[in-house]
Protein backbone atom coordinates (compact mmCIF):
# COMPACT_ATOMS: atom_id res chain seq x y z
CA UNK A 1 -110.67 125.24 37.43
CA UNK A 2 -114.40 125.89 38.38
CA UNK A 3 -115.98 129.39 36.79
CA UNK A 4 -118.27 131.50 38.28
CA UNK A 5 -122.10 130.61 36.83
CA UNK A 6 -123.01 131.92 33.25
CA UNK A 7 -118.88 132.05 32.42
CA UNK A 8 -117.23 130.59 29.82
CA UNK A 9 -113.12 130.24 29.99
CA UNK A 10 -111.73 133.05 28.66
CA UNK A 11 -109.24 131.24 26.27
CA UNK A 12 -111.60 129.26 24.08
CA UNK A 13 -112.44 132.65 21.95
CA UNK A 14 -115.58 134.09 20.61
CA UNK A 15 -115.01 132.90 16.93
CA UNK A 16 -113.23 130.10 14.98
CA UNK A 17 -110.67 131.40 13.82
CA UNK A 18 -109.17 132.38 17.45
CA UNK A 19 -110.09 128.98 18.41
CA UNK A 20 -107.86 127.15 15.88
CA UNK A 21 -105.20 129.77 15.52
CA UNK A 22 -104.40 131.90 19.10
CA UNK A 23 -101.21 134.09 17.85
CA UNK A 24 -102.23 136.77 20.98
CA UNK A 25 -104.33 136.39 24.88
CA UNK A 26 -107.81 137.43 24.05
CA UNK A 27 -108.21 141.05 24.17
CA UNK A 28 -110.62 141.85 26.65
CA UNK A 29 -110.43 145.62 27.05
CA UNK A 30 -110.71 148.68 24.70
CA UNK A 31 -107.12 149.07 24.89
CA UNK A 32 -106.20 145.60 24.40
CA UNK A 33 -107.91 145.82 20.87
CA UNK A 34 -106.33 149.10 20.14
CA UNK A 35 -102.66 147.58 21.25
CA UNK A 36 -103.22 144.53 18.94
CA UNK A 37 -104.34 146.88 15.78
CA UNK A 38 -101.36 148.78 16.66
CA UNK A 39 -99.17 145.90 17.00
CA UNK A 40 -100.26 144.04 13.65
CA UNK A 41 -99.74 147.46 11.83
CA UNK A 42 -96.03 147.34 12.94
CA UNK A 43 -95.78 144.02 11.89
CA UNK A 44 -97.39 143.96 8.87
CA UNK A 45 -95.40 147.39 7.49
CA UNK A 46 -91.94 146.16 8.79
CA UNK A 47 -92.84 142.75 7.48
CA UNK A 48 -93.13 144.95 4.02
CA UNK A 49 -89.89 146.44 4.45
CA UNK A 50 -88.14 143.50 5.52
CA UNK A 51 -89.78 141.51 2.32
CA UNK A 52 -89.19 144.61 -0.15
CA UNK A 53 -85.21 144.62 1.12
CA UNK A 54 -84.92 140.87 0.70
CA UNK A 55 -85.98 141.06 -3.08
CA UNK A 56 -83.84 143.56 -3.87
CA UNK A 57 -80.95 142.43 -2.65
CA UNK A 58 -81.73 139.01 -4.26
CA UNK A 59 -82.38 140.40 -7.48
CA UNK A 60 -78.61 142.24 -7.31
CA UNK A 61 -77.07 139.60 -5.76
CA UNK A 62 -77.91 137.46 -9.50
CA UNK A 63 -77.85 140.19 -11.55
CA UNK A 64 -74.20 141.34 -10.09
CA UNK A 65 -72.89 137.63 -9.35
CA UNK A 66 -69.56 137.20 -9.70
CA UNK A 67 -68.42 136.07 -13.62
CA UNK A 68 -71.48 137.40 -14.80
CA UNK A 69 -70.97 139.40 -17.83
CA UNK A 70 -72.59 143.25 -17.19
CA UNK A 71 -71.28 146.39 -17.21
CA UNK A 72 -70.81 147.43 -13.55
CA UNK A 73 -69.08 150.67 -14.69
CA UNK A 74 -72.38 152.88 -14.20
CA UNK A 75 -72.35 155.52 -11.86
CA UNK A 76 -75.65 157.36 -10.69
CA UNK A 77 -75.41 161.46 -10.70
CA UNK A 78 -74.69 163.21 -7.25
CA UNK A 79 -78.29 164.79 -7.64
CA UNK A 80 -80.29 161.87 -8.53
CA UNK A 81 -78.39 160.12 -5.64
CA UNK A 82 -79.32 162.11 -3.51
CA UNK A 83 -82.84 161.68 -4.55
CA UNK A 84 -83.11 158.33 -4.31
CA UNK A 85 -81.80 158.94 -0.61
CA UNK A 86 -84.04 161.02 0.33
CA UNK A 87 -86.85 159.24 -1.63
CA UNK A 88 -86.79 155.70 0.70
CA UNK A 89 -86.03 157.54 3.74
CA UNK A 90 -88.72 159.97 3.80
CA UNK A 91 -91.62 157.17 3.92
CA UNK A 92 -89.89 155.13 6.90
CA UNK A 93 -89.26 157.88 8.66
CA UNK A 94 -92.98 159.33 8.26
CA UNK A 95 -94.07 155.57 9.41
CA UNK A 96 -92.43 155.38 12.33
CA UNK A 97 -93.15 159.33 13.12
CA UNK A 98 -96.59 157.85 12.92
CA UNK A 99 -95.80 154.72 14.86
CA UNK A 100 -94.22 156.87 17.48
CA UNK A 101 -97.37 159.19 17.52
CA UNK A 102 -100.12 156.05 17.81
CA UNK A 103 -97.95 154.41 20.43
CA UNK A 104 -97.79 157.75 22.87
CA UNK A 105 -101.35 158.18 22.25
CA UNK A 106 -102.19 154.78 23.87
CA UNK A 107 -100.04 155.03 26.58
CA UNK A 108 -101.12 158.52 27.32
CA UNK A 109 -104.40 156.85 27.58
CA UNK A 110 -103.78 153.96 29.49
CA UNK A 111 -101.92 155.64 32.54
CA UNK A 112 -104.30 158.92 32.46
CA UNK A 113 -106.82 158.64 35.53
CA UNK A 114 -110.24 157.97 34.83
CA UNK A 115 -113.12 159.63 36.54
CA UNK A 116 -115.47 157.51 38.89
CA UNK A 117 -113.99 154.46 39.39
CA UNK A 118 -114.12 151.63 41.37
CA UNK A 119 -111.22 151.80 43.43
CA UNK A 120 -109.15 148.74 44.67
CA UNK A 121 -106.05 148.33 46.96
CA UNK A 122 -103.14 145.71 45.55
CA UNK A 123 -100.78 144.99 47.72
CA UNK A 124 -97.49 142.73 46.19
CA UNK A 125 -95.76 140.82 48.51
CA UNK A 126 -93.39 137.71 48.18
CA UNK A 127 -94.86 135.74 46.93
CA UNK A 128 -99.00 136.91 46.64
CA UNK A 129 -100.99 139.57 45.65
CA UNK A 130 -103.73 141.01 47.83
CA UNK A 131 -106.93 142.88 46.70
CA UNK A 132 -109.12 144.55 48.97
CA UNK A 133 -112.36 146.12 47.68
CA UNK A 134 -113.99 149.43 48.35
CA UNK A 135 -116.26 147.17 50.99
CA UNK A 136 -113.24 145.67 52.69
CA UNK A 137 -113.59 142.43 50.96
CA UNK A 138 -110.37 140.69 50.32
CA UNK A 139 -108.68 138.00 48.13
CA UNK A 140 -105.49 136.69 47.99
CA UNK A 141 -104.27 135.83 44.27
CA UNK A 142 -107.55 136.17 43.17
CA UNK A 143 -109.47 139.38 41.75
CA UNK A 144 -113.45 139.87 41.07
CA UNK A 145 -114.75 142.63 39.27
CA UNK A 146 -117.80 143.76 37.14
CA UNK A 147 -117.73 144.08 33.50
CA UNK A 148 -118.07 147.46 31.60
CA UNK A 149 -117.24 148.92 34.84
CA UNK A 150 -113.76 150.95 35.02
CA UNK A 151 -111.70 149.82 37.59
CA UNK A 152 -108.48 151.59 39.27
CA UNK A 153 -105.83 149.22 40.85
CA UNK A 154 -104.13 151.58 43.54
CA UNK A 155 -100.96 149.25 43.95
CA UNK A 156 -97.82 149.35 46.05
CA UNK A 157 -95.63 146.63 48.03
CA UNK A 158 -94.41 146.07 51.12
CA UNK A 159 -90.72 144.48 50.49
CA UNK A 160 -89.41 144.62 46.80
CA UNK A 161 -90.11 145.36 43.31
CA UNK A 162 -93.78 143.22 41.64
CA UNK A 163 -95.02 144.50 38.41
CA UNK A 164 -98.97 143.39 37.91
CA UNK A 165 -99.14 141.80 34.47
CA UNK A 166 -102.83 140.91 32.34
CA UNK A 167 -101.73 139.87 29.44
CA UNK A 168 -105.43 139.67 28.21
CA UNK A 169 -105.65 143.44 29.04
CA UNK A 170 -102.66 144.44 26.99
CA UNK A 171 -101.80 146.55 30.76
CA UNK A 172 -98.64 146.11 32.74
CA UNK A 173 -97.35 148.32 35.66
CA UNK A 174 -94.68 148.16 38.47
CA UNK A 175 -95.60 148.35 41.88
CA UNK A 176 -92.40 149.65 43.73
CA UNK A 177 -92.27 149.24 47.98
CA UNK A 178 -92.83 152.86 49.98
CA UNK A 179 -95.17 154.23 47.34
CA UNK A 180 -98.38 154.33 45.29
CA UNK A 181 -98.62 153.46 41.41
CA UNK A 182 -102.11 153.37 39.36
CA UNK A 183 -103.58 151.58 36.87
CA UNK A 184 -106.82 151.31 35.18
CA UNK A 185 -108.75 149.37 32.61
CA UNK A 186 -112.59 148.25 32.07
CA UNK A 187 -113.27 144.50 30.83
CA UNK A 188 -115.58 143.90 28.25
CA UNK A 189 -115.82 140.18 28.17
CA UNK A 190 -116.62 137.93 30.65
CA UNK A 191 -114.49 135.01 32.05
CA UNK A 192 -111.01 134.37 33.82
CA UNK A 193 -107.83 136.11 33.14
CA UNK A 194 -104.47 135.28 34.07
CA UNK A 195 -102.67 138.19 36.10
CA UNK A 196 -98.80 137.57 36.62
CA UNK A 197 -95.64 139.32 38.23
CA UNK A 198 -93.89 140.43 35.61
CA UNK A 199 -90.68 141.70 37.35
CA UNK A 200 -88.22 139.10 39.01
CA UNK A 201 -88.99 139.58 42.68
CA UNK A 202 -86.91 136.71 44.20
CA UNK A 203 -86.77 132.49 43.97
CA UNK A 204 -90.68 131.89 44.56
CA UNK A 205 -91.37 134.72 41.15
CA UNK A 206 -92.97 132.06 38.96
CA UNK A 207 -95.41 130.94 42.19
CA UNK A 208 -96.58 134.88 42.05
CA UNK A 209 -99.65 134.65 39.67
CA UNK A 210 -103.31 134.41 39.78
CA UNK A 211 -106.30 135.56 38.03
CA UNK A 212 -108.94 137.79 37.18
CA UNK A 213 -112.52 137.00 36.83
CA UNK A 214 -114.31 139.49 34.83
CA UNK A 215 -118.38 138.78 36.03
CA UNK A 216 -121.98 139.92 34.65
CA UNK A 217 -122.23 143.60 37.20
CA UNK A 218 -125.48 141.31 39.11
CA UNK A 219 -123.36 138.47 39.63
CA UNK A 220 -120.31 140.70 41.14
CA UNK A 221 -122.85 142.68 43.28
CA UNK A 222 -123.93 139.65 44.87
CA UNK A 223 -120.60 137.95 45.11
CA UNK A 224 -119.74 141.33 47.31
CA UNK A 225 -122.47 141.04 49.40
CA UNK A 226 -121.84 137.13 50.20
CA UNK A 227 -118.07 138.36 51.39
CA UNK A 228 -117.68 138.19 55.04
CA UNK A 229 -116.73 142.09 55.77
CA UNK A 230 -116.79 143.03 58.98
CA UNK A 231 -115.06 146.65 58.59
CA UNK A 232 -114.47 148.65 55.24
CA UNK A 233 -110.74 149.98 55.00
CA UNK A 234 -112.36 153.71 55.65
CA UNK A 235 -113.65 151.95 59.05
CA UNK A 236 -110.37 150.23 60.11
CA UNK A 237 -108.80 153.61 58.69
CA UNK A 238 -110.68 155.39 60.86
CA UNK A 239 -109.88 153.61 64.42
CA UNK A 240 -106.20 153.37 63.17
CA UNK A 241 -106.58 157.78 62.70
CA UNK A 242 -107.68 157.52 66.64
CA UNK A 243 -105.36 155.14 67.83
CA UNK A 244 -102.35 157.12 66.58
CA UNK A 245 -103.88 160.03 67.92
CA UNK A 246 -103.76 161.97 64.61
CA UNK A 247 -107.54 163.00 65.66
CA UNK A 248 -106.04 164.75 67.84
CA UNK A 249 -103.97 167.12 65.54
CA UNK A 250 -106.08 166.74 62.42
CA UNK A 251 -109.50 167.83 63.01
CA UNK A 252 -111.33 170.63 63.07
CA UNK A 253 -112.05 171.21 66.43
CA UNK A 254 -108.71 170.47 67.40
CA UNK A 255 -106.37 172.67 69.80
CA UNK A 256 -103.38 171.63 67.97
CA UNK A 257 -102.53 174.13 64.51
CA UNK A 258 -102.34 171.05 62.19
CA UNK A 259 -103.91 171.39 59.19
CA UNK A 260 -107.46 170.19 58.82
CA UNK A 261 -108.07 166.77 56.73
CA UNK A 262 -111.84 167.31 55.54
CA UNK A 263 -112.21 168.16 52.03
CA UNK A 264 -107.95 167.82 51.66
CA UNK A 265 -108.28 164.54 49.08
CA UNK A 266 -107.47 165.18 45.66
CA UNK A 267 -106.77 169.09 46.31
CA UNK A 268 -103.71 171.05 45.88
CA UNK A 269 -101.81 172.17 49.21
CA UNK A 270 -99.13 174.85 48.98
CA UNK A 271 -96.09 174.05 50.59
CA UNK A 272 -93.90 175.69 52.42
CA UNK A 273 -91.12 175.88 49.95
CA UNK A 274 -93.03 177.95 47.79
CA UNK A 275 -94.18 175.05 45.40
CA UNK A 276 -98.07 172.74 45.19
CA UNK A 277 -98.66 168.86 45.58
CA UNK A 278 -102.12 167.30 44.86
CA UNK A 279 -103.18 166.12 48.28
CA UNK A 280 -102.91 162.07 46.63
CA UNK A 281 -102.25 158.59 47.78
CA UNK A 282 -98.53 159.50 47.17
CA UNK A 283 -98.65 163.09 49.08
CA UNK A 284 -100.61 161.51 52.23
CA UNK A 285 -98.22 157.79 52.66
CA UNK A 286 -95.37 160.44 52.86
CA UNK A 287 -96.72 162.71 55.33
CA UNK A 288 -97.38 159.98 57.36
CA UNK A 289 -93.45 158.43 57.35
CA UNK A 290 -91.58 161.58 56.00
CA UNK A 291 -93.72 164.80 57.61
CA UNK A 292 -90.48 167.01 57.29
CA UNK A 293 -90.34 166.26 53.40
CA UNK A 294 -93.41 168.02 52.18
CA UNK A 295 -94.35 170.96 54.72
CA UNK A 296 -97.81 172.70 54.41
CA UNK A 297 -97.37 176.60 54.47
CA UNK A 298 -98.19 178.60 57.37
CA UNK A 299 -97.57 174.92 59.77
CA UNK A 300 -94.74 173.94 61.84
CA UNK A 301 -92.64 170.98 61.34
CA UNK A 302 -94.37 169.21 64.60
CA UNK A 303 -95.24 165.96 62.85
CA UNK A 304 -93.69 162.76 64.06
CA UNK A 305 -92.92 160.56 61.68
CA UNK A 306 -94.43 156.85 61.90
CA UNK A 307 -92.07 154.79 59.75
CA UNK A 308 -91.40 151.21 61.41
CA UNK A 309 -94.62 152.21 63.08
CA UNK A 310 -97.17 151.57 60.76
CA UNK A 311 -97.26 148.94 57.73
CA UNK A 312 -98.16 149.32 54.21
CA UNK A 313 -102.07 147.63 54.79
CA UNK A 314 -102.35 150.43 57.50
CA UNK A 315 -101.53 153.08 55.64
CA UNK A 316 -104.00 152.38 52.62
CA UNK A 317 -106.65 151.98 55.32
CA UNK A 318 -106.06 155.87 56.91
CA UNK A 319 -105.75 156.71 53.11
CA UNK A 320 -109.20 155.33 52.42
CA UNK A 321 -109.64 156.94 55.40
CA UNK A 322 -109.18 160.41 54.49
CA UNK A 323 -110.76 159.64 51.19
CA UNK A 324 -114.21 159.09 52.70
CA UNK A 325 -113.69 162.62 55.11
CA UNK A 326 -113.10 164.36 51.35
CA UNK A 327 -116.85 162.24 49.99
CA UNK A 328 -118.37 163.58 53.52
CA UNK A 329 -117.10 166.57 53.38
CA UNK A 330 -118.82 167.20 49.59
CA UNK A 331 -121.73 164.96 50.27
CA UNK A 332 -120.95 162.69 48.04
CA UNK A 333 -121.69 158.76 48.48
């Protein structure tokens, strides 16, 4: 497998002993290093237990063996049974209260969304993956990006259940058909990563992988620019908006009383039920194919729907879309 220039593969380790002895992937994130030292905690404490247990029970296994001659007419006190009860279960239950706490905290971490990222469309279908960067650019079973940079994977797929898998990120997610699931990460060492499906999605599942090639921020800039682009999704998102004629309902000059999608990403839009959804991904895919589900107050229920109409690719490109009115619409680039 040929590497990018200045790259080194990913698996031969930064220091001997990961060389000689790999027990784990390489950990190639923040949180990959903070699953592993949470990981070899668990380990090592059970491991304790499990030893501790194992002694004991050898040592009264001998001392208690059949024929031998000891008085096994001792009885311990009610009280100081109790005691001893509550004196062993006490720590384990403290260790896993803290187990419990350190694991929420990571995932609370990993699945919390990050501000300013680079943003990048996966879509899982049987039996590839397909990336498509904020410039258009687009790989198949292949994914660039920049280290030190945090990166949001804005996943879904068009026929059953995938579930991107980086083992060398410690990060794992499902991407379900008909909606929108997230997940971040930043790589801090270069090199290439596998990336698998990690939820049986039919008879070619083991043929779903591919990898990830973490590159110096110069080298990825460049590798962007070499791409043959010739429309960003907010482009092709934009003549797809025209072409379905929702410019003609969804702007602000427009005749029609529909609300008005400048400045709507990312906001909160009371509905007509009384309740508030966050103008996302999620919110926007089903006002396209399910307008009657989620109706903005003081609007009709006017909306047709365009499911069977319009495919999953389409849909992240009116997203990205509406996504670059919202930048416009704050000045932002």
């Amino acid at each position: 497998m040929m590497l990018p220039a200045g790259q080194t593969p990913a698996y031969l380790g930064d220091d001997l002993g990961r060389t000689i002895v790999q027990f784990l992937p390489p950990a190639a994130t923040p949180m990959a290093h903070s699953v592993d030292t949470l990981f070899f905690w668990m380990v090592g404490i059970c491991g304790l237990v499990a030893m501790t247990l194992t002694v004991v029970i050898g040592f009264l296994m001998i001392r208690y063996r059949r024929g031998k001659k000891i008085n096994r007419d001792f009885h311990v006190s009610k009280k100081r049974e109790l005691w001893i009860e509550f004196g062993w279960s006490l720590p384990v239950f403290l260790a896993f209260l803290a187990f419990f706490y350190a694991g929420a905290n990571l995932y609370v971490k990993a699945f919390s969304r990050p501000a300013d990222p680079i943003r990048i469309d996966v879509t899982g279908k049987q039996w590839m993956w397909k990336f498509e960067h904020p410039n258009g650019a687009r790989e198949i079973d292949t994914l660039h990006i920049p280290i030190d940079r945090i990166v949001e994977l804005d996943m879904t797929s068009v026929d059953v259940i995938h579930d991107v898998d980086i083992p060398a990120f410690r990060i794992k997610h499902d991407v379900l058909p008909g909606t929108h699931m997230f997940l971040w990460f930043r790589a801090t060492r270069l090199g290439t990563y596998h990336l698998y499906c990690n939820q049986f999605c039919g008879l070619g599942h083991s043929k779903m992988r591919g990898e990830v090639i973490v590159m110096k921020q110069t080298a990825y800039a460049d590798w962007l620019n070499d791409q043959q682009v010739p429309d960003s999704p907010a482009e092709k998102g934009a003549a797809l908006f025209r072409a379905h004629g929702c410019s003609g309902c969804h702007m602000g000059n427009s005749a029609i009383h529909a609300p008005d999608l400048a400045g709507i990403y990312g906001k909160p839009v009371p509905l007509a039920n009384g309740t508030m959804k966050i103008a996302d991904a999620a919110y926007i895919r089903d006002s396209i194919l399910f307008p009657s589900k989620d109706i903005a107050a003081g609007y009709r229920n006017d909306m047709p729907s365009f499911r069977g109409k319009i495919g999953e690719g389409e849909i992240q490109e009116i997203i990205s879309y509406i996504k670059k009115l919202h930048r416009d619409y704050r000045n932002e680039p």
